[in-house]
Protein backbone atom coordinates (compact mmCIF):
# COMPACT_ATOMS: atom_id res chain seq x y z
CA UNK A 1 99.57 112.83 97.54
CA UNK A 2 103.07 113.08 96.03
CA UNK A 3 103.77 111.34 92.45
CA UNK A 4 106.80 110.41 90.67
CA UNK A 5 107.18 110.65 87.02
CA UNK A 6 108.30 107.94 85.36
CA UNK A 7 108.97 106.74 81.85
CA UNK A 8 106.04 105.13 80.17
CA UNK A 9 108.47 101.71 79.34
CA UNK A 10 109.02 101.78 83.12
CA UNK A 11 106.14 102.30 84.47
CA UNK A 12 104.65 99.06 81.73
CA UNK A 13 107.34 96.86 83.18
CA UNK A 14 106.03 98.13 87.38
CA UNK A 15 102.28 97.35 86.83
CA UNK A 16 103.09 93.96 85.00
CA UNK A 17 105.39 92.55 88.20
CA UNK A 18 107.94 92.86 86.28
CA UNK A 19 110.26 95.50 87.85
CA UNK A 20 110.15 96.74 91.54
CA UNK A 21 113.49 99.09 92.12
CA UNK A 22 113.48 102.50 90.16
CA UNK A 23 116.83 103.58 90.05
CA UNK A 24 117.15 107.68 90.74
CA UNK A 25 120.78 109.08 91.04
CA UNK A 26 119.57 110.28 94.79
CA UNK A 27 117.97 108.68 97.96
CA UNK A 28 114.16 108.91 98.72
CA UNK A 29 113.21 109.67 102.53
CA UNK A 30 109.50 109.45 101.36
CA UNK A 31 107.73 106.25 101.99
CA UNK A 32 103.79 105.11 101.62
CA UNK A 33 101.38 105.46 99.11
CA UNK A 34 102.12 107.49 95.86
CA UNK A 35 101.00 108.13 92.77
CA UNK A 36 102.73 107.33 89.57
CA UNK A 37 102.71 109.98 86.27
CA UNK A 38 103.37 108.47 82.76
CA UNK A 39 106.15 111.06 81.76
CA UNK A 40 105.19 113.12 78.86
CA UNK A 41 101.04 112.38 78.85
CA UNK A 42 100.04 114.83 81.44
CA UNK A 43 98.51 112.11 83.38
CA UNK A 44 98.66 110.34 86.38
CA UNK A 45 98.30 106.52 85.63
CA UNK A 46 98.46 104.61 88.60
CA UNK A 47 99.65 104.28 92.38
CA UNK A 48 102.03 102.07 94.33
CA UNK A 49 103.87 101.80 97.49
CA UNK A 50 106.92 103.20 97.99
CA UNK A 51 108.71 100.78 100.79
CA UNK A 52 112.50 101.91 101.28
CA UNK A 53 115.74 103.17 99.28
CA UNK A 54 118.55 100.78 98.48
CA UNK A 55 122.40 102.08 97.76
CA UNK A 56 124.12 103.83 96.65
CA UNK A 57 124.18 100.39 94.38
CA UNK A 58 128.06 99.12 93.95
CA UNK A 59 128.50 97.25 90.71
CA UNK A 60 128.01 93.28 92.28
CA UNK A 61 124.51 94.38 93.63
CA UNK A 62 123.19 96.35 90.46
CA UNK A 63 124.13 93.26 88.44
CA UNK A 64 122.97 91.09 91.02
CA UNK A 65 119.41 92.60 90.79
CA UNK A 66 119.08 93.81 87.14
CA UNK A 67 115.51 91.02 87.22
CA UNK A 68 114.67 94.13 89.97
CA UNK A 69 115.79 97.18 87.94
CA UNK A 70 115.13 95.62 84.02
CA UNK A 71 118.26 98.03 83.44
CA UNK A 72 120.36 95.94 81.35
CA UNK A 73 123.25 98.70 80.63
CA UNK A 74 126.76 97.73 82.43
CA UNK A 75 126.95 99.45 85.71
CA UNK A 76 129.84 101.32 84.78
CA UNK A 77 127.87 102.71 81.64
CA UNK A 78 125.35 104.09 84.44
CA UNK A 79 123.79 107.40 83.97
CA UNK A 80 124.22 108.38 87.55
CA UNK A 81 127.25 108.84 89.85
CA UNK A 82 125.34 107.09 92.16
CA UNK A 83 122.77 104.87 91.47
CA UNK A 84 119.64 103.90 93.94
CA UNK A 85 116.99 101.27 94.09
CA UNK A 86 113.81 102.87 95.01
CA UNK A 87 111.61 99.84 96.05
CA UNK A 88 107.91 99.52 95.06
CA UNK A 89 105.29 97.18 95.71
CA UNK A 90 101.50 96.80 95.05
CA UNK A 91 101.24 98.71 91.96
CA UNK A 92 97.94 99.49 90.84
CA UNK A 93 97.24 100.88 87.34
CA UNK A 94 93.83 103.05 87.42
CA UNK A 95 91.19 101.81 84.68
CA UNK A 96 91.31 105.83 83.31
CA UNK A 97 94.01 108.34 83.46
CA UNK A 98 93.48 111.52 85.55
CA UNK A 99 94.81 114.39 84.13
CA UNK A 100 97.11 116.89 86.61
CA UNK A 101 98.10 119.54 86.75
CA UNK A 102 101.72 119.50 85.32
CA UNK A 103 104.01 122.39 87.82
CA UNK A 104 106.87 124.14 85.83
CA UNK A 105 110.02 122.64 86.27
CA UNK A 106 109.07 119.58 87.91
CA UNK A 107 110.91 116.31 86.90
CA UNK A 108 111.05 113.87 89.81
CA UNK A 109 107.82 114.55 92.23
CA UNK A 110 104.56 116.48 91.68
CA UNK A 111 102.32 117.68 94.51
CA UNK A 112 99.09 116.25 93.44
CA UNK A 113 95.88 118.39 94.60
CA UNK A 114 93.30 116.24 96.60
C-alpha cells in the first residue's frame, strides 16, 4: 500500500472531517485506498481514500474552498507555483500507530511492506 506523509496539524484536521483537499504543488494519478504517515513520528497513523486531483487551483477556487483546504494564507502567498487539491474521503485513524519503515529521501509517498 502506498502512504503519504503528511503534517501532524493536517492530518488532526483530515480524521476530524474537518479538511478533505491536501494541497501538493503536483497532480496525483494514484487513486484508492492509502495509508497516511504523521510526518516526523516514524509512524503510519491512519488510512483514507484518495478519490481524484483538483487544479492546478486559480485564486477564485482556492479561496472558494479554503473550509476544504483549512489553508488560510492568500493564494498569492502560496508555497507552490501550482497548487492542487488532492481529495480524500473516509479517513480512518488506527487505535495504535504502526511503525514503518522510513526509506531515505522519501518526502511525499512511502512504499509500505504488506
Amino acid at each position: 500500500m502506498d502512504a503519504l506523509i503528511i503534517k501532524k496539524q493536517f492530518l488532526d484536521k483530515i480524521f476530524s472531517g474537518e479538511k478533505s483537499w491536501e494541497l501538493r504543488s503536483s497532480r496525483t494519478h494514484k487513486r484508492g485506498r492509502i495509508a497516511l504517515i504523521e510526518s516526523g513520528s516514524g509512524t503510519v497513523i491512519g488510512e483514507c481514500t484518495l478519490l481524484d486531483c483538483v487544479g492546478p487551483l486559480t485564486g477564485k477556487s482556492y479561496s472558494a474552498n479554503v473550509s476544504k483546504h483549512c489553508s488560510f494564507s492568500l493564494f498569492q502567498e502560496r508555497m507552490y507555483k501550482n497548487t492542487f487539491a488532492w481529495v480524500l474521503h473516509s479517513p480512518k485513524k488506527y487505535s495504535s500507530p504502526k511503525p514503518y519503515l522510513h526509506p531515505q529521501g522519501a518526502i511525499i509517498w512511502v512504499k509500505l511492506k504488506n
